[in-house]
N, C-alpha and C. Protein backbone atom coordinates (compact mmCIF):
# COMPACT_ATOMS: atom_id res chain seq x y z
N UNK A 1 56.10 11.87 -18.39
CA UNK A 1 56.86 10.82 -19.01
C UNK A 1 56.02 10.20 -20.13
N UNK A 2 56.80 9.56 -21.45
CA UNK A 2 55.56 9.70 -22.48
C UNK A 2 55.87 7.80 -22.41
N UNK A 3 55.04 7.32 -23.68
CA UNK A 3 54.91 5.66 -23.23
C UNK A 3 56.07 5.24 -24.03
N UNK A 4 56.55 3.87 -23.96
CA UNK A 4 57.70 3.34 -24.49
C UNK A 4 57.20 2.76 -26.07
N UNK A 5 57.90 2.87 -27.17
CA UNK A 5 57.11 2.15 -28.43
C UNK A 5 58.14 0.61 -27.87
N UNK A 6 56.85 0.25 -27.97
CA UNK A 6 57.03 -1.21 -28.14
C UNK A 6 57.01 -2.32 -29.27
N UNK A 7 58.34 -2.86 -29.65
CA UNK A 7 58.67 -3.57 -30.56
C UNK A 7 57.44 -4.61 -31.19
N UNK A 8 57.07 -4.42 -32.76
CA UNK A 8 56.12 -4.81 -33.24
C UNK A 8 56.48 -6.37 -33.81
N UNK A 9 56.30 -7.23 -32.83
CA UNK A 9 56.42 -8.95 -32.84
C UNK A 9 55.42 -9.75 -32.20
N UNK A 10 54.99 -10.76 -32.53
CA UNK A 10 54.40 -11.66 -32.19
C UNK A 10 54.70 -11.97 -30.83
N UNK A 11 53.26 -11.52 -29.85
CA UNK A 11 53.63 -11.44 -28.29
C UNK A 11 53.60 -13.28 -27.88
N UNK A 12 54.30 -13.88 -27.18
CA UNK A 12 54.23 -15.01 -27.16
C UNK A 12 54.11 -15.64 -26.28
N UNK A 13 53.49 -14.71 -24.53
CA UNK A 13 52.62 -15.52 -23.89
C UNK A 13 51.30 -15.23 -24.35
N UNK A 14 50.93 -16.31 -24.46
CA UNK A 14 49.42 -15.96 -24.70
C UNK A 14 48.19 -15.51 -24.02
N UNK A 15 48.35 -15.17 -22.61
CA UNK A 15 47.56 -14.80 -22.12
C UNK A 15 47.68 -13.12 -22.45
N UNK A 16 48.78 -12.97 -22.42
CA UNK A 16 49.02 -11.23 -22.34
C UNK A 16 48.82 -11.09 -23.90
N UNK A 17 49.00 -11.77 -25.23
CA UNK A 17 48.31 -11.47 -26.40
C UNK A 17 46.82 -11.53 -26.76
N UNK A 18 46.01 -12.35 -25.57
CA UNK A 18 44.56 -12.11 -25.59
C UNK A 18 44.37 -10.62 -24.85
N UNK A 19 45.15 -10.02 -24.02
CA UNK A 19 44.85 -8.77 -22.92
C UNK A 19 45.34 -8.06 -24.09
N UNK A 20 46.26 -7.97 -25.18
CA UNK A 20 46.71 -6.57 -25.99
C UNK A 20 45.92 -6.76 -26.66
N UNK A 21 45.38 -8.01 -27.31
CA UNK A 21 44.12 -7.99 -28.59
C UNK A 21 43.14 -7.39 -27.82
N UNK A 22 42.32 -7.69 -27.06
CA UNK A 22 41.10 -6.72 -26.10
C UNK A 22 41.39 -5.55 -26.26
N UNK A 23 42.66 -4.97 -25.87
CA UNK A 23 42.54 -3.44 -25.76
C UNK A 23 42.82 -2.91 -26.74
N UNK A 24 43.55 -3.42 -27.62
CA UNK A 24 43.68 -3.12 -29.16
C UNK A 24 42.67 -2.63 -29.89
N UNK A 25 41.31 -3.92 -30.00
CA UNK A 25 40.59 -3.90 -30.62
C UNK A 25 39.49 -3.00 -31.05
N UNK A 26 39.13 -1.92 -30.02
CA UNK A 26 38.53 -1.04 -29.44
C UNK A 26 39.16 0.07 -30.23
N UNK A 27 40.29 0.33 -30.60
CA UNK A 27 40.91 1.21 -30.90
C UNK A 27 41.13 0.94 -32.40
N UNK A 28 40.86 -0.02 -32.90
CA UNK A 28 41.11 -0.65 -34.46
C UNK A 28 39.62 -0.05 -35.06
N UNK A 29 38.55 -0.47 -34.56
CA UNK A 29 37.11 -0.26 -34.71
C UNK A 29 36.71 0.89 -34.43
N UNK A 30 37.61 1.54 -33.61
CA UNK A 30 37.14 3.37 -34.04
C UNK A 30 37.86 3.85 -34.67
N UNK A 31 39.26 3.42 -35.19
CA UNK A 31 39.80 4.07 -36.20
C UNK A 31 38.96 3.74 -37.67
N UNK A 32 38.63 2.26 -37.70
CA UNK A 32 38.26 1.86 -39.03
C UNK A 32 36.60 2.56 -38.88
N UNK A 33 35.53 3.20 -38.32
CA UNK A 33 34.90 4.00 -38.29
C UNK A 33 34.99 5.53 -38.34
N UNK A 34 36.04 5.99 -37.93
CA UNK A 34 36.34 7.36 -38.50
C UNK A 34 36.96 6.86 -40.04
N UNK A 35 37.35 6.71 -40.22
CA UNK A 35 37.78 6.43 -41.76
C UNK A 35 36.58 6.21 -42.51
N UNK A 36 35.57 5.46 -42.28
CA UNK A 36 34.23 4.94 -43.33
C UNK A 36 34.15 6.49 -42.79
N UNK A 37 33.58 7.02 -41.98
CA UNK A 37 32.48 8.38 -41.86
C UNK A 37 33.41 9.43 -43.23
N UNK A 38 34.66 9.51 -42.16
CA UNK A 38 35.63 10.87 -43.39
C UNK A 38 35.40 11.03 -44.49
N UNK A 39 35.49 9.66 -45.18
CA UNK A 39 36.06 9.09 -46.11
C UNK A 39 34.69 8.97 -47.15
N UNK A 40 33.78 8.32 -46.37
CA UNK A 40 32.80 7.90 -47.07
C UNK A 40 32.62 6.85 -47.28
N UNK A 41 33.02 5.64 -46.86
CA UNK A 41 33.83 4.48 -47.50
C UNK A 41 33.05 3.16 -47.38
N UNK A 42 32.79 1.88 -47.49
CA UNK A 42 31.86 1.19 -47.23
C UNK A 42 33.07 0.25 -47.23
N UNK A 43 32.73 -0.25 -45.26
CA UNK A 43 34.02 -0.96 -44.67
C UNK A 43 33.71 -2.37 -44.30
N UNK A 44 34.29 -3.18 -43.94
CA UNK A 44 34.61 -4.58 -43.32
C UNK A 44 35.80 -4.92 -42.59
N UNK A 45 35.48 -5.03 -40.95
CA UNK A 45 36.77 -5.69 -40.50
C UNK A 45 36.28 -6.51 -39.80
N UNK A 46 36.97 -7.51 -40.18
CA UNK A 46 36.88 -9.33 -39.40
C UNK A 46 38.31 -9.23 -38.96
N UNK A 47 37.96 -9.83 -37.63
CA UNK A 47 39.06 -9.72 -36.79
C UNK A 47 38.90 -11.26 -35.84
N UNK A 48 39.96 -12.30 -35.61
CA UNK A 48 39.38 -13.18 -35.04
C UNK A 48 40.96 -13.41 -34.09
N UNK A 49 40.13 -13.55 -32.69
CA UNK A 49 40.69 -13.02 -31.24
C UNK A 49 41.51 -14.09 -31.40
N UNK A 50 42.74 -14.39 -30.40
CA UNK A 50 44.05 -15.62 -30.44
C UNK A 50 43.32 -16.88 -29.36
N UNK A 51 42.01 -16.24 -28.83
CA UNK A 51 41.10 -17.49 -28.34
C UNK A 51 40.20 -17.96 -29.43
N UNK A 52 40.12 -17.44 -30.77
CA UNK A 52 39.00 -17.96 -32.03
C UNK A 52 37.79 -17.54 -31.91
N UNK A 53 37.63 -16.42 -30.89
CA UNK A 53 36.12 -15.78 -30.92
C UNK A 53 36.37 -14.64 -32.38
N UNK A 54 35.10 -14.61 -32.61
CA UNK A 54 35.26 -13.31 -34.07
C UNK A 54 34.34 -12.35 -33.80
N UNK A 55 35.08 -11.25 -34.39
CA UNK A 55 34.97 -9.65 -34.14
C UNK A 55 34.45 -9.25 -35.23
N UNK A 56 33.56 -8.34 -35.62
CA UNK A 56 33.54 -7.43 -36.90
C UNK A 56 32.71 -6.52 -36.76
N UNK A 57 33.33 -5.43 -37.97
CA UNK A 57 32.22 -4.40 -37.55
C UNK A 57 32.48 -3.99 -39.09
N UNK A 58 31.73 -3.05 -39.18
CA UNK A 58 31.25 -1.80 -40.67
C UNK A 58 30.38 -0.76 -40.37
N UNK A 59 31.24 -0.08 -41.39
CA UNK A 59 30.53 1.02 -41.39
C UNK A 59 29.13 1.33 -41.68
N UNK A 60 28.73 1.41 -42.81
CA UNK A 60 27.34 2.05 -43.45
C UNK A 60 26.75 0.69 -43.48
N UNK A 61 27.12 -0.49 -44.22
CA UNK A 61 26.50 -1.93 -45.11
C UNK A 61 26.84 -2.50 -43.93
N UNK A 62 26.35 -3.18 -44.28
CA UNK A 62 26.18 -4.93 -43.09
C UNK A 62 27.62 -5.58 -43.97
N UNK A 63 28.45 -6.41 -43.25
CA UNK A 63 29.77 -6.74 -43.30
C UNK A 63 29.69 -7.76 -44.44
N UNK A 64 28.47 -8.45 -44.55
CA UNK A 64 27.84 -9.39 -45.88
C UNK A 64 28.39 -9.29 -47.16
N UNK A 65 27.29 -7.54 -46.95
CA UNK A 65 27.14 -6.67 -47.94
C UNK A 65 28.66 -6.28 -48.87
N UNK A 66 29.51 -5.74 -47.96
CA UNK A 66 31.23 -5.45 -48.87
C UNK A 66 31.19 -5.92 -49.01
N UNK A 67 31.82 -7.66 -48.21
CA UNK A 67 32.53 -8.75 -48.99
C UNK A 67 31.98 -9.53 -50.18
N UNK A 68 30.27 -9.41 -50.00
CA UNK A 68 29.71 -9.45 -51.59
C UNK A 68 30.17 -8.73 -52.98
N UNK A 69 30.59 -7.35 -52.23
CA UNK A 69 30.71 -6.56 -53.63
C UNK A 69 32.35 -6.88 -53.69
N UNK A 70 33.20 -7.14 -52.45
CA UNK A 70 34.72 -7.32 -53.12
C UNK A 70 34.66 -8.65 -53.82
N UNK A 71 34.00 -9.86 -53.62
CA UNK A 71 33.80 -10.94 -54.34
C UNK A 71 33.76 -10.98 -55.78
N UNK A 72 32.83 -9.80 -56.29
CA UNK A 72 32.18 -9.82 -57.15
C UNK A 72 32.95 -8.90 -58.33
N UNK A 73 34.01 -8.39 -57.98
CA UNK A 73 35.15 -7.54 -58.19
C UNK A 73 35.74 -8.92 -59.44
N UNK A 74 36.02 -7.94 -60.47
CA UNK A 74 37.34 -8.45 -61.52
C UNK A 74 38.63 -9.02 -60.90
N UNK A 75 39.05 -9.92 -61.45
CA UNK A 75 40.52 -10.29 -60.82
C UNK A 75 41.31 -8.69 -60.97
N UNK A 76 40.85 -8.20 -61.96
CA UNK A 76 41.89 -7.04 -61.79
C UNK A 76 41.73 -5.63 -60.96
N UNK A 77 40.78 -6.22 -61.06
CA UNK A 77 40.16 -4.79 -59.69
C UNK A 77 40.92 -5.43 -58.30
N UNK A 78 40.53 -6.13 -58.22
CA UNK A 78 41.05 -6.80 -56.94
C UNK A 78 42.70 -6.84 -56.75
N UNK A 79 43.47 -7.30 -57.91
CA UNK A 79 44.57 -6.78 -57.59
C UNK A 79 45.18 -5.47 -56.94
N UNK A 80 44.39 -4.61 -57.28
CA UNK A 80 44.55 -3.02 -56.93
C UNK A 80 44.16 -2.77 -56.13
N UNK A 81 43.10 -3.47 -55.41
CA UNK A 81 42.99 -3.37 -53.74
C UNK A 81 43.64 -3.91 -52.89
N UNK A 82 44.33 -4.94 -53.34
CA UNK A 82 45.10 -5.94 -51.97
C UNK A 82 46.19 -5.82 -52.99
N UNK A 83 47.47 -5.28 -53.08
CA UNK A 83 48.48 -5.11 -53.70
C UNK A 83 49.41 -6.11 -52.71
N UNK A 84 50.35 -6.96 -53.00
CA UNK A 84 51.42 -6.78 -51.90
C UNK A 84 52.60 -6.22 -52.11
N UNK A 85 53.45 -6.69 -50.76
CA UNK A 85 54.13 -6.23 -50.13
C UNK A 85 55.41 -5.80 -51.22
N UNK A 86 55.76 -7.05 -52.21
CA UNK A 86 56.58 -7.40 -53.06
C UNK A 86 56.39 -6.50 -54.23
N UNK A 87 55.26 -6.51 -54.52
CA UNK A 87 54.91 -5.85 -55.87
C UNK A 87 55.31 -4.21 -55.71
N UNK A 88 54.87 -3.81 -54.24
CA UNK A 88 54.99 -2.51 -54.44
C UNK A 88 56.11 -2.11 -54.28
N UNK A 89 57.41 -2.59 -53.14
CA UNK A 89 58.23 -2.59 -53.61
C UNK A 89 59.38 -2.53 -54.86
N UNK A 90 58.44 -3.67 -55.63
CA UNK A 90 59.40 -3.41 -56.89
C UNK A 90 59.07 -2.37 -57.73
N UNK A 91 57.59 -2.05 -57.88
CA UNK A 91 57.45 -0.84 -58.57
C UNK A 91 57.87 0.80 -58.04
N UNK A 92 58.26 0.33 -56.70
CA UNK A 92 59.12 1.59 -56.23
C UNK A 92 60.84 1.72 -56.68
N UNK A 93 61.31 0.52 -56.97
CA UNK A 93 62.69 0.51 -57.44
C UNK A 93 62.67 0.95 -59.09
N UNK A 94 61.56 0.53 -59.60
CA UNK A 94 61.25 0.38 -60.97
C UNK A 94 61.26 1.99 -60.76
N UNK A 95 60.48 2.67 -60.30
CA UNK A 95 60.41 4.24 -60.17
C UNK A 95 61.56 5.08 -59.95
N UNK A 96 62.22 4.56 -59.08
CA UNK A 96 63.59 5.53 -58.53
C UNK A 96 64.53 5.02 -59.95
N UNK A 97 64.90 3.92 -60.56
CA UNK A 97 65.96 3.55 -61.83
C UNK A 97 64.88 4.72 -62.92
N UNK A 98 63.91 4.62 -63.02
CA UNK A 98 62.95 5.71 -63.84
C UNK A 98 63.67 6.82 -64.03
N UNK A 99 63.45 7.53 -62.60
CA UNK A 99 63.70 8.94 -62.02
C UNK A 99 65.28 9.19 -62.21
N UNK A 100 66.07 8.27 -62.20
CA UNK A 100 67.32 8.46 -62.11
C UNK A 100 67.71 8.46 -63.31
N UNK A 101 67.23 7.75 -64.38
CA UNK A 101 67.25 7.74 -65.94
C UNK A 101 67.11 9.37 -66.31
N UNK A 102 65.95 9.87 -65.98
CA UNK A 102 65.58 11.14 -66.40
C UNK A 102 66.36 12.35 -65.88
N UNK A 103 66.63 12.33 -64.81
CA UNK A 103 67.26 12.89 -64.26
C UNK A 103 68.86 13.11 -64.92
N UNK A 104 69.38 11.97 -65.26
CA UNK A 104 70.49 11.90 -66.35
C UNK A 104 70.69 12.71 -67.72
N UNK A 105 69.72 12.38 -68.07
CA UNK A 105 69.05 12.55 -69.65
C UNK A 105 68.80 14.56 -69.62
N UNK A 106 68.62 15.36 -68.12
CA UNK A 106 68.75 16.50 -67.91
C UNK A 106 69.58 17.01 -67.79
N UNK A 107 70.93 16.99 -67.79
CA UNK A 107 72.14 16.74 -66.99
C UNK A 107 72.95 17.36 -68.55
């Protein structure tokens, strides 16, 4: 029998959202370590528990170390790392009216 996916919402007793963050977390920090190794990548994850204890780990650099160099990043560099949700969206609609233009224009 395989496991049930369970609906991705804000768990709202809180004892059982400190027990899924615990077991979660373990599994966040070896994914975000296979990714730095694969990858090559020089990582940072701060993670802070729904009791306010804090978590972090990295890959290669001390966790200091990234957030020094993302600091130190151009406003426009930085846009391109933390994109949101909105933006990319629209440049995906902006793409498909694109594609559909051209697509016409073949026709």
């Amino acid at each position: 029998m395989g496991r049930s996916k369970l609906p991705i919402k804000k768990i709202e007793n809180t004892t059982n959202r400190q027990v899924t963050f615990s077991k979660r977390r373990y599994g966040l920090i070896k994914k975000a370590y296979e990714i730095a190794i694969l990858c090559d990548i020089d990582l940072a994850l701060i993670m802070l528990s729904p009791s306010g204890r804090l978590s972090h780990f990295s890959g290669r650099k001390r966790v200091e170390d990234v957030i020094y160099r993302y600091v130190n990043l151009s406003d426009r560099d930085r846009e391109w790392i933390v994109p949101n949700k909105e933006e990319i969206q629209k440049q995906i609609i902006e793409m498909q009216h694109q594609l559909e233009k051209d697509e016409e224009q073949l026709r």
